[in-house]
Protein backbone atom coordinates (compact mmCIF):
# COMPACT_ATOMS: atom_id res chain seq x y z
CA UNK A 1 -111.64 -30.57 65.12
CA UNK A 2 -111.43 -27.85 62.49
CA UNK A 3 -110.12 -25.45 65.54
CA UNK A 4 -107.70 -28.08 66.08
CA UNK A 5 -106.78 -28.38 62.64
CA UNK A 6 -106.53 -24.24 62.10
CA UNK A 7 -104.35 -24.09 65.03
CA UNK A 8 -102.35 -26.69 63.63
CA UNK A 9 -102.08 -25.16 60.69
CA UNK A 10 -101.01 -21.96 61.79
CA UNK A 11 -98.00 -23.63 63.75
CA UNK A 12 -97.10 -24.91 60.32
CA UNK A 13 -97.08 -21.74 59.29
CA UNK A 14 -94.81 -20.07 62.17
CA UNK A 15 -92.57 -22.80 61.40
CA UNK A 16 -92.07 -22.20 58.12
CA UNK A 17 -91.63 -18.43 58.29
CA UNK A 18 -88.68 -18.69 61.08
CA UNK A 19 -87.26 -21.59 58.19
CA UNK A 20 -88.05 -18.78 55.84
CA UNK A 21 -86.28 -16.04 57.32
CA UNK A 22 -83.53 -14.61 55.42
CA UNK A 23 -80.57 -12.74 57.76
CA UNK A 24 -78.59 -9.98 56.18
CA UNK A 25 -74.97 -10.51 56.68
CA UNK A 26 -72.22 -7.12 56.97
CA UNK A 27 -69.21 -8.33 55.69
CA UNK A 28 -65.89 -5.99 54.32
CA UNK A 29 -65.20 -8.49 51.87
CA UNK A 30 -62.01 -6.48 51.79
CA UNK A 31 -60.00 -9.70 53.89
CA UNK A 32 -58.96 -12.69 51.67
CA UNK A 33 -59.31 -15.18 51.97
CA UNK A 34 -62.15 -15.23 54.50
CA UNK A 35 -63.98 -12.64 52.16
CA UNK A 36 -63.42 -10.93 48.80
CA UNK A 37 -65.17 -10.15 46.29
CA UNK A 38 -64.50 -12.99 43.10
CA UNK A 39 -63.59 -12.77 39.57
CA UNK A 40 -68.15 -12.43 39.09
CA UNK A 41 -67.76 -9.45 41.54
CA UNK A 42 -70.02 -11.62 44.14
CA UNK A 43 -68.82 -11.83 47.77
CA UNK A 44 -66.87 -14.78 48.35
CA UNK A 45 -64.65 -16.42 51.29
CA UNK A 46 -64.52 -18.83 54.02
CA UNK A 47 -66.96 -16.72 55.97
CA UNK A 48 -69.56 -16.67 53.82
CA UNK A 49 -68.99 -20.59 53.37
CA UNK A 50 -69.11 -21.11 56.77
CA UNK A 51 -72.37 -18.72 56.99
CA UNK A 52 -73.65 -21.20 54.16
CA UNK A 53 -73.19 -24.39 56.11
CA UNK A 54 -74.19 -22.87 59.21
CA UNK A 55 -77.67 -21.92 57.11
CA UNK A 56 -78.14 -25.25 56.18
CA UNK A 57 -77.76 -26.75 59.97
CA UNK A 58 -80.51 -23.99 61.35
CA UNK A 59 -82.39 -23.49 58.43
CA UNK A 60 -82.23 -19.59 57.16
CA UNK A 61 -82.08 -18.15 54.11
CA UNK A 62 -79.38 -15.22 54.02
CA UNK A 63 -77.72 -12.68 51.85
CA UNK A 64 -74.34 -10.56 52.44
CA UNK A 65 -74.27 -6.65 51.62
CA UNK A 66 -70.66 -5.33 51.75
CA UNK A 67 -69.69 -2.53 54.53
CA UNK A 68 -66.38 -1.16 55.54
CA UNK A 69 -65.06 -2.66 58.32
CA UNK A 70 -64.96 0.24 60.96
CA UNK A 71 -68.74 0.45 59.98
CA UNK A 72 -69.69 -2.81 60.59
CA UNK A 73 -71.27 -2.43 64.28
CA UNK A 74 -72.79 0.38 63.92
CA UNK A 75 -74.56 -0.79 61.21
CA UNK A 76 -75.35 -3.47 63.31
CA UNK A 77 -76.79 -1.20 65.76
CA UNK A 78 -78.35 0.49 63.65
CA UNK A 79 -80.39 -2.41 62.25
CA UNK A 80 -79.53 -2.17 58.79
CA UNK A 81 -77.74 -5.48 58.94
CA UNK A 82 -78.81 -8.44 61.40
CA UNK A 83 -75.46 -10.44 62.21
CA UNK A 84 -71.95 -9.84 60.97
CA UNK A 85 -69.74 -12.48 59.53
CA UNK A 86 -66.35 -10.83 58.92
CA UNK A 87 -63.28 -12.48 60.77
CA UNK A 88 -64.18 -10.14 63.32
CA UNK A 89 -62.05 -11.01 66.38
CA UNK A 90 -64.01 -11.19 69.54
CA UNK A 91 -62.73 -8.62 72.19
CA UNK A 92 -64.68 -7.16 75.78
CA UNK A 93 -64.78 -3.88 74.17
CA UNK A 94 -66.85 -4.80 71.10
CA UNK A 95 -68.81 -7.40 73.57
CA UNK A 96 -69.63 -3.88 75.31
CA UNK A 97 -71.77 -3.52 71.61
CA UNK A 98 -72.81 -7.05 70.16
CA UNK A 99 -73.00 -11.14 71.02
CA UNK A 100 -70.64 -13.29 69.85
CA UNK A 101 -70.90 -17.03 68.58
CA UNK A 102 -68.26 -19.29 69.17
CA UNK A 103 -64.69 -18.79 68.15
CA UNK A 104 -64.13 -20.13 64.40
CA UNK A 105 -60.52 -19.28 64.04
CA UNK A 106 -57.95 -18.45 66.09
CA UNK A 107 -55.02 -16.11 65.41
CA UNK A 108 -52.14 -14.01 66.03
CA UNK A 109 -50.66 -10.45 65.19
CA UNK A 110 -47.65 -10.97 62.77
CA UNK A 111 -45.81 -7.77 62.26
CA UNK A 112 -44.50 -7.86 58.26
CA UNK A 113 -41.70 -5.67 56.86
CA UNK A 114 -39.69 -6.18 53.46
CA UNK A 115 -37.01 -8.09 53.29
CA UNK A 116 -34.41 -6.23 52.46
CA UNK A 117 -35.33 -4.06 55.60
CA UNK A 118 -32.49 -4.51 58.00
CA UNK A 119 -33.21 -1.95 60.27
CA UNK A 120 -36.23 -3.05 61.96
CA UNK A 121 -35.35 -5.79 64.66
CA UNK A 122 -37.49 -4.96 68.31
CA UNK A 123 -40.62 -3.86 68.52
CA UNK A 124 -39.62 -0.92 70.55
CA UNK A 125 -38.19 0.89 67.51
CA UNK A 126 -41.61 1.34 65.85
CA UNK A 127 -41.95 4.55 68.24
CA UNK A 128 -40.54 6.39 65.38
CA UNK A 129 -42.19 4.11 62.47
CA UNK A 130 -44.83 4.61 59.77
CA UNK A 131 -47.13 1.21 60.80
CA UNK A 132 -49.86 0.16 58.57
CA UNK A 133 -53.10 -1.95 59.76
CA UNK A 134 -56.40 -1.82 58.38
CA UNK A 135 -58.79 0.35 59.60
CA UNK A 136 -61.12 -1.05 62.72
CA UNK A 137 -59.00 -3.76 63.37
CA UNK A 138 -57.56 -5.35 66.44
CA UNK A 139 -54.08 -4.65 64.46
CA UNK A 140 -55.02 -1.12 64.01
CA UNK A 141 -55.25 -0.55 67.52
CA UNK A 142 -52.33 -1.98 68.60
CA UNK A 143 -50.58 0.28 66.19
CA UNK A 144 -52.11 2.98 67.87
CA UNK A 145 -51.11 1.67 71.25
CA UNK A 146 -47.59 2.34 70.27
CA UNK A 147 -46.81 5.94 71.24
CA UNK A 148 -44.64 8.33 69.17
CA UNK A 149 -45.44 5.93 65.48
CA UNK A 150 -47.73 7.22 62.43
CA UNK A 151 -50.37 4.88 62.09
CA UNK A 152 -51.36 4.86 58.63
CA UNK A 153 -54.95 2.56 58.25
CA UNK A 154 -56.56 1.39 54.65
CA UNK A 155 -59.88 0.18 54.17
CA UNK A 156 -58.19 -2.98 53.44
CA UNK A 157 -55.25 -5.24 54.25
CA UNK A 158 -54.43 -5.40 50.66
CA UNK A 159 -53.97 -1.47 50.70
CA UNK A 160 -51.45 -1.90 53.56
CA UNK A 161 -49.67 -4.20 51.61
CA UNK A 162 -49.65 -2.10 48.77
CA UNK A 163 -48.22 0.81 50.70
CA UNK A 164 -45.19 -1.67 52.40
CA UNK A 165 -44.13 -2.56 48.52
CA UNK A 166 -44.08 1.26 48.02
CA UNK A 167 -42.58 2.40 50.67
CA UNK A 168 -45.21 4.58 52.19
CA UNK A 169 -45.54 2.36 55.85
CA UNK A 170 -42.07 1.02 57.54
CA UNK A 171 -44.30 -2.36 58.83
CA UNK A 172 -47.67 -3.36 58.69
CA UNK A 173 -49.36 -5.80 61.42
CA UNK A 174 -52.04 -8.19 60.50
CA UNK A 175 -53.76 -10.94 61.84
CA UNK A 176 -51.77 -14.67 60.71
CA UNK A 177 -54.30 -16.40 59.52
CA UNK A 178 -54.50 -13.43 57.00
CA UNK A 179 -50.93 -12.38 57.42
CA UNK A 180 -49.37 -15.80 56.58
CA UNK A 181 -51.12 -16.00 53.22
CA UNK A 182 -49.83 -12.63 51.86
CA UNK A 183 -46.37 -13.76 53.09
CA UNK A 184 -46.48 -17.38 50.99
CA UNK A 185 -47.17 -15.36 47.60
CA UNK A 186 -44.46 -12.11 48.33
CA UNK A 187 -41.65 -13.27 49.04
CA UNK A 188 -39.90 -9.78 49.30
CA UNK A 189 -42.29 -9.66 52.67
CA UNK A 190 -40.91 -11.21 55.54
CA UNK A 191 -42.22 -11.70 59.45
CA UNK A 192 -40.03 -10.53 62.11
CA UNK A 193 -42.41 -10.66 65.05
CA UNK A 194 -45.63 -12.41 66.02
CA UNK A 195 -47.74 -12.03 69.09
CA UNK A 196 -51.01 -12.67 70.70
CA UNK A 197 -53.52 -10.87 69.59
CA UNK A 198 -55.62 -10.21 72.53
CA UNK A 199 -58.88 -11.87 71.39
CA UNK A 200 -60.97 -14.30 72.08
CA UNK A 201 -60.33 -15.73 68.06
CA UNK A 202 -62.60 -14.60 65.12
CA UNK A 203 -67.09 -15.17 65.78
CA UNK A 204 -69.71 -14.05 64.55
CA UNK A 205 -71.83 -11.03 66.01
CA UNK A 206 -75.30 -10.19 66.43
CA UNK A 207 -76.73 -7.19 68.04
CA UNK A 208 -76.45 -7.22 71.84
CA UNK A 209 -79.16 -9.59 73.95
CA UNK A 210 -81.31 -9.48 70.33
CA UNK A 211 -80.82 -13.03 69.14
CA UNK A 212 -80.04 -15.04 71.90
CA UNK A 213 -81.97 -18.07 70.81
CA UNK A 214 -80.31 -18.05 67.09
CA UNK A 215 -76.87 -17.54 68.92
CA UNK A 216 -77.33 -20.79 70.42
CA UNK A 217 -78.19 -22.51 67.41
CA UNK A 218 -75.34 -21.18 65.74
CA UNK A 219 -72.69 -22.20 68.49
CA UNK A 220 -74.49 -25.49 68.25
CA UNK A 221 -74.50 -26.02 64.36
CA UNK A 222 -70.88 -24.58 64.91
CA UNK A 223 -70.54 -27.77 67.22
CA UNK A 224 -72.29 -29.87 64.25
CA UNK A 225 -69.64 -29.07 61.57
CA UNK A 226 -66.75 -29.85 63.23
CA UNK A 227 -67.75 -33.36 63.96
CA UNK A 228 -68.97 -34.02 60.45
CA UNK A 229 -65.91 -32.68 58.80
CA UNK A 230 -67.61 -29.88 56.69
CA UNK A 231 -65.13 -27.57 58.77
CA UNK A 232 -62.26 -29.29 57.74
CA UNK A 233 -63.17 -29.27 54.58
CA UNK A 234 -62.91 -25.45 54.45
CA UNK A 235 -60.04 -25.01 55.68
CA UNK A 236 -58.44 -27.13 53.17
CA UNK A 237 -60.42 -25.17 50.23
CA UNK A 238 -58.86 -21.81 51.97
CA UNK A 239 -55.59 -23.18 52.98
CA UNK A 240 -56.11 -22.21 56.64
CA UNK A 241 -54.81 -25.82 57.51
């Protein structure tokens, strides 16, 4: 009996440890508004919501630490960080590198110029354009697809922005569920072109064939939200609707 009741015991205790076990989340927090860092300088966003209700589904504990974008895998890789949640689109090169849950969001490329920019109406004259995209993105490198224009990347989108207003880039492309929001509060902005982005839509990503079983339970508890509403329900906060 009291073999039976150690071994019990120490199942308890397995249990409770994988509960217990706290995964470190990469995130730019550099892409409003599925992560930014708040008015408290804390990480904040729909990803890191979504991370939150996913937690509570499994049963983790979890923290973010903010990386640059580009930097993200290999960081991965390089086991300093144990998933990333960043509105990181899911494409076959990066599957090359890491797992990916479920889509969350989908998207598109949406190609943004000012307004008062009349010269700019095919895609085909950005050969001799100044693009800007932030750096690592799918949007980056479809810039640099485009031969003969100067591809001008920023750490983040806002910076790309920034540098359209002021005249440094010609057009920037970003992804619309980003795009779209930027366009609602500048109205000097306008879209001229949208197109599919090539992905698979925005996951998750753990390190390649190292978390198969939590993968699951995330594409399940990814499953879970979306029939009890709490997915809606974030969308809504974030305007994503």
């Amino acid at each position: 009996m009291k073999k039976f009741l150690k071994l019990v015991f120490a199942a308890v205790l397995a249990v409770g440890c994988l509960n217990a076990k706290e995964i470190v989340f990469g995130t730019d927090a550099e892409y409003p508004p599925f992560g930014y860092m708040n008015e408290q300088n804390q990480i904040s966003g729909f990803d890191i919501d979504l991370v939150d209700a996913i937690s509570k589904k499994v049963g983790f504990e979890y923290k973010f630490i903010k990386i640059g974008f580009d930097a993200l895998i290999p960081a991965l890789k390089a086991g300093k960080i144990d998933a990333i949640a960043a509105s990181m689109s899911a494409t076959d090169e990066r599957r090359k590198s890491v797992d990916f849950t479920d889509p969350y969001i989908f998207t598109k490329n949406l190609y943004l110029k000012m307004a008062t920019n009349k010269d700019i109406t095919s895609k085909d004259q950005l050969k001799t354009k100044r693009i800007g995209a932030m750096l690592g993105t799918v949007q980056e490198s479809v810039a640099n697809s485009i031969k003969g224009a100067k591809v001008m990347p920023t750490e983040g989108i806002a910076g790309s922005i920034m540098n359209l207003k002021a005249g440094k880039v010609d057009v920037v492309i970003v992804d619309s569920s980003v795009g779209y929001g930027y366009l609602k509060k500048n109205k000097d902005i306008i879209n001229w072109l949208e197109e599919s982005d090539g992905s698979d839509g925005f996951a998750m990503a753990f390190d390649k064939d190292k978390q198969t079983e939590l993968l699951a339970k995330f594409n399940q508890a990814l499953k879970d939200i979306k029939q009890d509403g709490t997915y809606d329900k974030l969308l809504e906060k974030y305007d994503l609707k």
